[in-house]
C-alpha atoms as a PDB file:
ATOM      1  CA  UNK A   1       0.000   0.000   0.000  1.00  0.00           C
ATOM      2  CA  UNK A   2       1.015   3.472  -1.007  1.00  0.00           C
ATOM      3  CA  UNK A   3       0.548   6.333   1.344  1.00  0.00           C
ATOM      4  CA  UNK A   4      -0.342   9.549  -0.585  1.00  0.00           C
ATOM      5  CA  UNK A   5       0.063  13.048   1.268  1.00  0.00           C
ATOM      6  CA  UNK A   6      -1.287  16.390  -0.249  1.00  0.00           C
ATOM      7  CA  UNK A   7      -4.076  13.394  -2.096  1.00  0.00           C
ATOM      8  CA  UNK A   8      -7.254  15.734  -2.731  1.00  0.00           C
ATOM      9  CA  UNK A   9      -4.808  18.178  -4.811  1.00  0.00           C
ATOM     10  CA  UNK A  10      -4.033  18.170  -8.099  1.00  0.00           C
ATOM     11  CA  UNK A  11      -1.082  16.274  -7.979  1.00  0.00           C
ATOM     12  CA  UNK A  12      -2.043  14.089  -5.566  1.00  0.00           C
ATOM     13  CA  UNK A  13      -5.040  12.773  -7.766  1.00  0.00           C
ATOM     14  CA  UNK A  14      -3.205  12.010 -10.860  1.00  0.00           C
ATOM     15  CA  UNK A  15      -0.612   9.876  -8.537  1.00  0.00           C
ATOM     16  CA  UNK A  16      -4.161   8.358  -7.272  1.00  0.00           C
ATOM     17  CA  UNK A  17      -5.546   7.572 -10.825  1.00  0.00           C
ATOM     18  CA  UNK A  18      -2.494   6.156 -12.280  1.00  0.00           C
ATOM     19  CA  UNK A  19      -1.454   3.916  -9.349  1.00  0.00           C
ATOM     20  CA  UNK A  20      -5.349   2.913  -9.381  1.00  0.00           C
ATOM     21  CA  UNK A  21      -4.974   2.258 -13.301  1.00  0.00           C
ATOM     22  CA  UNK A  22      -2.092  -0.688 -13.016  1.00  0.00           C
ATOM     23  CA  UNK A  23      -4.103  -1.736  -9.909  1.00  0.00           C
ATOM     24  CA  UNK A  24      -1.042  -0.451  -7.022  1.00  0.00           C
ATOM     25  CA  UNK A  25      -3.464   0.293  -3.581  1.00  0.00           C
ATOM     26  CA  UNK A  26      -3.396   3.893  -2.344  1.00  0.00           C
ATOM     27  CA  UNK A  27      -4.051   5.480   1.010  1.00  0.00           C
ATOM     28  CA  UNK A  28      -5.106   9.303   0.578  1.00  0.00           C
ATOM     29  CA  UNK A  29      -3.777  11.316   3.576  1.00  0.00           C
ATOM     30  CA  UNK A  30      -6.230  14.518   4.041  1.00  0.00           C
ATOM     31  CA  UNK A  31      -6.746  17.051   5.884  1.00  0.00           C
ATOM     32  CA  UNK A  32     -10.435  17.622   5.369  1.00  0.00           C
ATOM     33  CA  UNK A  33     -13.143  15.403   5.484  1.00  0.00           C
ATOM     34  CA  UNK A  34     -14.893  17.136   2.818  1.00  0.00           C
ATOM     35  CA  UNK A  35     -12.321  16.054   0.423  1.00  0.00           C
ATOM     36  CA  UNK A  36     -13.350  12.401   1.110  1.00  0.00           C
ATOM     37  CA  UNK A  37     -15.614  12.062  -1.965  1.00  0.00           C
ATOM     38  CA  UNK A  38     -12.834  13.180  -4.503  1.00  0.00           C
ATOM     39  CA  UNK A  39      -9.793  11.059  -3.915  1.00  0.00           C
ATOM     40  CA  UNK A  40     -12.329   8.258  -3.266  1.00  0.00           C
ATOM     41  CA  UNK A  41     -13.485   9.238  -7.033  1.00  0.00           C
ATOM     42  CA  UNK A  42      -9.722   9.427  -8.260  1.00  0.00           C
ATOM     43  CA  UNK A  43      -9.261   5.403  -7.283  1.00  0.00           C
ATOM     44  CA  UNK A  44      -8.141   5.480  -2.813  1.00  0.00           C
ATOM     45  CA  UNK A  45      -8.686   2.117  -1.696  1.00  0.00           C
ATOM     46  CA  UNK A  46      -8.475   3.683   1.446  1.00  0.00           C
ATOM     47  CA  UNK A  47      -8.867   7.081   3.099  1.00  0.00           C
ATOM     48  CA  UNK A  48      -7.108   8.824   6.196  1.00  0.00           C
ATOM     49  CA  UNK A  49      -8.286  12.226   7.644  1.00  0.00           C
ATOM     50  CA  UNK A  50      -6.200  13.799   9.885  1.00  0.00           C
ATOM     51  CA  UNK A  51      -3.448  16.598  10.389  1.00  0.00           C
ATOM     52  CA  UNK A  52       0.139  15.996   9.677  1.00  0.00           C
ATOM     53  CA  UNK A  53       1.962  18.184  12.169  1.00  0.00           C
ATOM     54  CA  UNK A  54       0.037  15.280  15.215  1.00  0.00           C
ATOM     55  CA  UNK A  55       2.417  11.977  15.827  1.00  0.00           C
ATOM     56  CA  UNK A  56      -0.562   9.937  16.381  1.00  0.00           C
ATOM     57  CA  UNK A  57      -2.399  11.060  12.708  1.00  0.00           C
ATOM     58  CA  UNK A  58       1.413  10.126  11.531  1.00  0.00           C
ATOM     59  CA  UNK A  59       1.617   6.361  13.292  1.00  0.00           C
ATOM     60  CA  UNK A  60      -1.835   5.718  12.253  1.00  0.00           C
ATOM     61  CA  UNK A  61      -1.642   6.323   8.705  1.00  0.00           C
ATOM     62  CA  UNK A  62       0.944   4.809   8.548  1.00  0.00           C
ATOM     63  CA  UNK A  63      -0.611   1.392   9.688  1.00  0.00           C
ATOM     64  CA  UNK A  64       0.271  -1.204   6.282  1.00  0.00           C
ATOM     65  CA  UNK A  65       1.621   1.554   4.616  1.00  0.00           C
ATOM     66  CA  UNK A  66       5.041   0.228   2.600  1.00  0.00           C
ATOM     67  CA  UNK A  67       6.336   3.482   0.781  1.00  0.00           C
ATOM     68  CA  UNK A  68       5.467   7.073   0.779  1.00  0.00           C
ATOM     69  CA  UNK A  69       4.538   8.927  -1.671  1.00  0.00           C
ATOM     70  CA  UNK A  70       5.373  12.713  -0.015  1.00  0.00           C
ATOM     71  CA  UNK A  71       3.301  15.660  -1.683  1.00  0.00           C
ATOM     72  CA  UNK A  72       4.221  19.134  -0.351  1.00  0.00           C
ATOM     73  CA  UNK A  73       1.369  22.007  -0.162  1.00  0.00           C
ATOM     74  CA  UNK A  74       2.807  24.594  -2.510  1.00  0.00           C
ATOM     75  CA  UNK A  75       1.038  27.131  -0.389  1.00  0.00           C
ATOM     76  CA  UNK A  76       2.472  28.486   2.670  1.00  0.00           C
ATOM     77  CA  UNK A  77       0.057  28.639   5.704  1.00  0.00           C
END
């Protein structure tokens, strides 16, 4: 299983869809529940909410994950 980070962005969804296409399962990490519905669309076979700066979101998304696939917000907040 893939872990995805920054997964309801642009980025983040093509990574989704073309894992999904050569059938590779993805975890989307997000950071709002309303995004749910759109990474689910782009091919997730699973879905984490949570906040990346909290150990415990970290350790539990993390759970089965095998290799990281690190997306970086391009906006500063």
């Amino acid at each position: 299983m893939i872990l995805i980070t920054g997964a309801s962005g642009q980025v983040g969804c093509a990574v989704i869809q073309a894992l999904s296409k050569i059938g590779i399962e993805t975890k989307a990490f997000i950071h709002r529940v309303s995004n749910t519905e759109k990474v689910e669309e782009a091919g997730a076979t699973e879905v984490f909410v949570g906040d990346m700066s909290e150990k415990k979101d970290l350790r539990d998304t993390l759970h089965g994950v095998d290799t990281v696939y690190y997306i970086c917000s391009a906006a500063n907040t």
